[in-house]
Protein backbone atom coordinates (compact mmCIF):
# COMPACT_ATOMS: atom_id res chain seq x y z
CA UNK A 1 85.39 194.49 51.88
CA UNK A 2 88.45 194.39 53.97
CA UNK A 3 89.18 192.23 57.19
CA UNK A 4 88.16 194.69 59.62
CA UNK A 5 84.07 195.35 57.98
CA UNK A 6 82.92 192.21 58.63
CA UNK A 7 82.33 188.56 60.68
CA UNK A 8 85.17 186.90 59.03
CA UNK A 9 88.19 189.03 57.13
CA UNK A 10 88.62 189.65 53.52
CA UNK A 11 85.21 188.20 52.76
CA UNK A 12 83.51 189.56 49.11
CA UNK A 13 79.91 188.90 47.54
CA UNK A 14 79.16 185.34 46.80
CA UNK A 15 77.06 186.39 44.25
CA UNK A 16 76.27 189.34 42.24
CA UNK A 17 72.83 189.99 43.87
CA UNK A 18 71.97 192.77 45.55
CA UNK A 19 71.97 192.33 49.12
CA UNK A 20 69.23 190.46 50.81
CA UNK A 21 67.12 192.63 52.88
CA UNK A 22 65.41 191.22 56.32
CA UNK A 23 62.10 189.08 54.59
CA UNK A 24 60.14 186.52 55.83
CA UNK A 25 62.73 184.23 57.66
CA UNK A 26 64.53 186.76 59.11
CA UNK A 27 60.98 188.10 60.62
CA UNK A 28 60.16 184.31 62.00
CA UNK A 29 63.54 184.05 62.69
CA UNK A 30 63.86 187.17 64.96
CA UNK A 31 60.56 186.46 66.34
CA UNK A 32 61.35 182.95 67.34
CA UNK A 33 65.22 182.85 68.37
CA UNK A 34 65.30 186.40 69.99
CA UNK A 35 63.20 185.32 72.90
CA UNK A 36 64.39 181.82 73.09
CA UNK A 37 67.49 182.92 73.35
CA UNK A 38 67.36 185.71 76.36
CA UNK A 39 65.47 183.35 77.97
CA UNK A 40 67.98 180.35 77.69
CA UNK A 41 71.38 182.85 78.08
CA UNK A 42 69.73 185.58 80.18
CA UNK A 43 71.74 188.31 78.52
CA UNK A 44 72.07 191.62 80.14
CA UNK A 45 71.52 194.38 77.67
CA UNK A 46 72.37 197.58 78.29
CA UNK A 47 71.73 200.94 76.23
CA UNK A 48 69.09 199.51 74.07
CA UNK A 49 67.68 203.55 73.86
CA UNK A 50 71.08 204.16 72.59
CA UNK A 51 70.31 202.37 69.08
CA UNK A 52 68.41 204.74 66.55
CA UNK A 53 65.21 202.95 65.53
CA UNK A 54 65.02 204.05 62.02
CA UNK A 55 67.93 205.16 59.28
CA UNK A 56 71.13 203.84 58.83
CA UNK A 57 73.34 202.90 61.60
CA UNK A 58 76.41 200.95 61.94
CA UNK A 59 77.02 199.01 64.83
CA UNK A 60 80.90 198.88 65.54
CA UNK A 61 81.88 196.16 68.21
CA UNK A 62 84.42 194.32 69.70
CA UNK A 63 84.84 190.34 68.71
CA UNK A 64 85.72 187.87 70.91
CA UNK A 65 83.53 184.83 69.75
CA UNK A 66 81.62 183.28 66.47
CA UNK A 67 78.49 183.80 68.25
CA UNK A 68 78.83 187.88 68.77
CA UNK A 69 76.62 187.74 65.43
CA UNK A 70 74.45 186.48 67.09
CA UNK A 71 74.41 188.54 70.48
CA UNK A 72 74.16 191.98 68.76
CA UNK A 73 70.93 190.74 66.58
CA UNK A 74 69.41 189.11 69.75
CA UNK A 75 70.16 192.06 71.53
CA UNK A 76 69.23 195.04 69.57
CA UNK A 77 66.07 196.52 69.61
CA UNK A 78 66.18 196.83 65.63
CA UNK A 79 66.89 194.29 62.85
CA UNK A 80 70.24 194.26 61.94
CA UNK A 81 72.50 192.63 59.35
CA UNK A 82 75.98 191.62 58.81
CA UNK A 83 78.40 189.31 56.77
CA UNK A 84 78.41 185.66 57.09
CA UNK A 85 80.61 182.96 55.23
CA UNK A 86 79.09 181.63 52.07
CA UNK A 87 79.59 178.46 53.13
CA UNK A 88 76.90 178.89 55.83
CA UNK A 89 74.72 178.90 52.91
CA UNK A 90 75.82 176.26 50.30
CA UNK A 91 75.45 173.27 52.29
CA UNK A 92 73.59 170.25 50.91
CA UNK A 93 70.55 167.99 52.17
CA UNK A 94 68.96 168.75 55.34
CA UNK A 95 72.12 169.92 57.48
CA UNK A 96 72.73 172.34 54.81
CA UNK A 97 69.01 173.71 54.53
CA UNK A 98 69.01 174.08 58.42
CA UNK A 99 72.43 176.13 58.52
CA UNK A 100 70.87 178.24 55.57
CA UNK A 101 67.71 178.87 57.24
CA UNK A 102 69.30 179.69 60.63
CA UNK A 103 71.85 182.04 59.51
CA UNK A 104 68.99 183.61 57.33
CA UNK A 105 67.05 183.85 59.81
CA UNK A 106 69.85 186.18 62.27
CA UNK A 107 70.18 188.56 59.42
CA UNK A 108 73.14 186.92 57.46
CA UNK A 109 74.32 187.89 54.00
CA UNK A 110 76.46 185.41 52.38
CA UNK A 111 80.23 186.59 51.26
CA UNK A 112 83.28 184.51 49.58
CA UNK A 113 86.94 184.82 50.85
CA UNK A 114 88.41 186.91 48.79
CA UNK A 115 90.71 190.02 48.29
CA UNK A 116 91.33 193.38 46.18
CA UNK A 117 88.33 193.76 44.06
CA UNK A 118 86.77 190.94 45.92
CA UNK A 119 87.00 193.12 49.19
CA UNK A 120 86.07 196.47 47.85
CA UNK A 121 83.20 194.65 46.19
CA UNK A 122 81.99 193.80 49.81
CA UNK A 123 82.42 197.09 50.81
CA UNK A 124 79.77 198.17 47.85
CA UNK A 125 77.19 195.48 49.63
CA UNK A 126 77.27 196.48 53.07
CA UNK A 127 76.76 200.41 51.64
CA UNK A 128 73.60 199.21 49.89
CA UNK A 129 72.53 197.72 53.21
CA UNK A 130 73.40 201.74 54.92
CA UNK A 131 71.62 203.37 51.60
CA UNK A 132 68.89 201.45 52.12
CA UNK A 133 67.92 202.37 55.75
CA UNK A 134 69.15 199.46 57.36
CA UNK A 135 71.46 198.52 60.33
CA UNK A 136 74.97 196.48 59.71
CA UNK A 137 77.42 194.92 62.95
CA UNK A 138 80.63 195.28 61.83
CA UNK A 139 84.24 194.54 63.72
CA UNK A 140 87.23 197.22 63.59
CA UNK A 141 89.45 194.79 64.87
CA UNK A 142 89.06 192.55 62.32
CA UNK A 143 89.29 189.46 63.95
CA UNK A 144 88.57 187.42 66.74
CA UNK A 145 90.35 188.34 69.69
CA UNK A 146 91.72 184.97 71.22
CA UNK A 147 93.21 186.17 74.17
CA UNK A 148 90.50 188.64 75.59
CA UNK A 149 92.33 191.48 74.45
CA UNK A 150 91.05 194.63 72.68
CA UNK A 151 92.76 195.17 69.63
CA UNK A 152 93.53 198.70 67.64
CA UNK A 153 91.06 199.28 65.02
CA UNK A 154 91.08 199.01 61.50
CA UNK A 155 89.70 202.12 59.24
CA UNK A 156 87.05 199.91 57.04
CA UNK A 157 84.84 200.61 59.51
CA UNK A 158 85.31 204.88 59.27
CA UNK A 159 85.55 205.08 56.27
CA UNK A 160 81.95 203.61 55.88
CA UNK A 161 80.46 205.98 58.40
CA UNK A 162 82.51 208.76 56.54
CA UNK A 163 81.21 208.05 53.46
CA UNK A 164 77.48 207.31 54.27
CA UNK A 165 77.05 209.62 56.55
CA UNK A 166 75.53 206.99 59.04
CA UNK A 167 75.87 207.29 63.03
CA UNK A 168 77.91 204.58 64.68
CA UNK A 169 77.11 202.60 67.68
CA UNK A 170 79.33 201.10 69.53
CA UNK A 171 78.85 197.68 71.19
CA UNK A 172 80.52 195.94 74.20
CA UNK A 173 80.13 192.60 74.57
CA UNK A 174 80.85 191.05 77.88
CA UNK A 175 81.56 187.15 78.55
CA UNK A 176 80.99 185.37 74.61
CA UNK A 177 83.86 184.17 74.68
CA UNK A 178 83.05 181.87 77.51
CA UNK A 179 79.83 180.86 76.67
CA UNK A 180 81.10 179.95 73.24
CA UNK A 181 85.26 180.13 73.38
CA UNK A 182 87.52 179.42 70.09
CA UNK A 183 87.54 175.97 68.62
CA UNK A 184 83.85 175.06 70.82
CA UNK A 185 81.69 173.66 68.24
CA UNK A 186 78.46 174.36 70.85
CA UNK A 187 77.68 177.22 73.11
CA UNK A 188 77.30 176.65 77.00
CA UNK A 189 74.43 177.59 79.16
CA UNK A 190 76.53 177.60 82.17
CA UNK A 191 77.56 180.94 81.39
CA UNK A 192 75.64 184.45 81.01
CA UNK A 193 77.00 187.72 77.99
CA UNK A 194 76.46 191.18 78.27
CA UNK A 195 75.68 193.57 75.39
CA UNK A 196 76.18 196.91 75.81
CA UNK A 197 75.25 199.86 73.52
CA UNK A 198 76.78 202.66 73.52
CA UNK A 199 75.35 206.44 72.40
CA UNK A 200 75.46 206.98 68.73
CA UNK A 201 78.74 208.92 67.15
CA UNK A 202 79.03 211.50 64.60
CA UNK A 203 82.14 210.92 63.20
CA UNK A 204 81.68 213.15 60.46
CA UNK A 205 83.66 216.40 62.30
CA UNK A 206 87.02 214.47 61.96
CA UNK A 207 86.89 215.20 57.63
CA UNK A 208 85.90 213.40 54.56
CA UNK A 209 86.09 209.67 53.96
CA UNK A 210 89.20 210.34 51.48
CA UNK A 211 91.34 211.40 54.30
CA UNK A 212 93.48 209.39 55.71
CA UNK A 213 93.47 211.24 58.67
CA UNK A 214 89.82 211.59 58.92
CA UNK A 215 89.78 207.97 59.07
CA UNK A 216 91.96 207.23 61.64
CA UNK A 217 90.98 209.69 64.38
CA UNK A 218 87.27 208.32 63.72
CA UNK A 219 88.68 204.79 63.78
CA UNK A 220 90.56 205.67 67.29
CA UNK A 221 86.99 207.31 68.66
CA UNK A 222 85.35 204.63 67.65
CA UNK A 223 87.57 201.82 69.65
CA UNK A 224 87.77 204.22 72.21
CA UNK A 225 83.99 203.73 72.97
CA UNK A 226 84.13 200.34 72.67
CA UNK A 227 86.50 200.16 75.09
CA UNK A 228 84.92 201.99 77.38
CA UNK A 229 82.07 199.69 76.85
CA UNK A 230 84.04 196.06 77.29
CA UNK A 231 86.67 197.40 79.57
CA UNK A 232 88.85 195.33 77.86
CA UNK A 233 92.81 195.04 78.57
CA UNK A 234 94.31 196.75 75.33
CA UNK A 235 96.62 194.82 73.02
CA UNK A 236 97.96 198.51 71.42
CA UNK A 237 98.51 196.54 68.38
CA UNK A 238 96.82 195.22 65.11
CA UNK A 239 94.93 191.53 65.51
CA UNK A 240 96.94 189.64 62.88
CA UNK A 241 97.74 186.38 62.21
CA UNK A 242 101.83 185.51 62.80
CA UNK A 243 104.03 186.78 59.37
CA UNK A 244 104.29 183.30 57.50
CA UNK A 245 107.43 184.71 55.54
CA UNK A 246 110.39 187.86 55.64
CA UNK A 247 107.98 189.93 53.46
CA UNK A 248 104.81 189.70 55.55
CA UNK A 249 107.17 190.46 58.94
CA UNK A 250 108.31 194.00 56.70
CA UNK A 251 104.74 194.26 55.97
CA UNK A 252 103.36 194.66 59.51
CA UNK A 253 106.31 197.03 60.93
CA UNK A 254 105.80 198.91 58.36
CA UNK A 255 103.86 202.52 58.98
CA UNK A 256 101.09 202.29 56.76
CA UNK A 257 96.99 202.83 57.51
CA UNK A 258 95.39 199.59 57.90
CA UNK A 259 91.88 199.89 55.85
């Protein structure tokens, strides 16, 4: 999987399981955090007839804080699933059985940093997941925006929809970032998010999943929606950490597709 499909960037499988699909703690889980949650944050959620209730669907957002993963998921009127750190997961003794279960229980699936095979191998879960019927939340941008900014979309996410044929949703989320802002190890309650969901696109019309092309116009509806969702000031450039060394600064002003 590649930096822009999922919660944190160039994540792969921590194991070779087949994904886990939503069981028994996701279904207390959802049950018991979804309402504790809107009633503690009082989210306004917008568009929830937008979200297909059945079939595959991606839902494409924009990222400003670690607890958008959970926002969508509180938020949707659907279970939905997405890509978590496998280090949510391996923890030891009770702290680590109560980050398990938690994370579990919001529809994570465990991945390991990783990249090349690791990545594409990430890819191949979250397809599974979208073969199977189910939703995923996935981030074109890649990253976490730390400056509020709405960053230009990566093609990871396209060339999912492209390839699976599944509808894409687009989320806005509106004020995570201050109830839970980079570096804050807890989430205030002085503060109230938005979630907005947008009307389902067919990206299919721009071409196949091996075009290039195809995936870059769908990539630039796709962020286009989301913007018009967030309102958002765009960046009009990639979210990527500063070039460490000469080779990475020719990397990024180089033309090439970001996937």
């Amino acid at each position: 999987m590649t930096s822009e499909q999922s919660v944190e960037p160039d994540s792969s499988p921590a194991e070779s399981e087949q994904p886990r699909h939503a069981g028994f703690t996701y279904a207390l889980g959802r049950s018991l955090i979804s309402p504790l949650a809107r009633v503690v944050y009082r989210p306004r959620i917008e568009g929830r007839e937008n979200v297909p209730r059945t079939g595959a669907v991606i839902f494409a957002s924009n990222h400003l804080s670690f607890i958008d993963s959970i926002a969508i998921p509180v938020a949707a009127p659907r279970p939905v699933h997405f890509l978590a750190k496998s280090s949510y997961f391996e923890g030891t003794g009770l702290k680590g059985w109560l980050s398990k279960t938690f994370f579990e229980s919001i529809g994570a699936i465990p991945v390991r940093r990783g990249a090349g095979q690791a990545a594409l191998d990430a890819l191949d879960l979250q397809r599974q997941l979208l073969d199977d019927g189910l939703a995923v939340a996935l981030y074109p941008e890649g990253t976490r925006s730390t400056d509020g900014r709405l960053y230009k979309g990566r093609t990871g996410v396209a060339f999912l929809a492209l390839q699976t044929g599944a509808p894409v949703v687009p989320v806005g989320l509106i004020g995570t970032d201050k109830v839970m802002p980079v570096g804050a190890k807890l989430p205030t309650l002085k503060e109230r998010i938005t979630v907005r969901f947008g009307a389902p696109l067919d990206l299919s019309p721009h071409g196949p999943a091996s075009s290039g092309r195809a995936r870059r116009l769908a990539t630039d509806e796709i962020m286009a929606a989301i913007h018009a969702l967030s309102g958002q000031e765009l960046a009009g450039a990639y979210n990527e950490a500063p070039a460490q060394n000469t080779i990475e600064k020719i990397k990024q002003v180089l033309p090439h597709e970001r996937r």
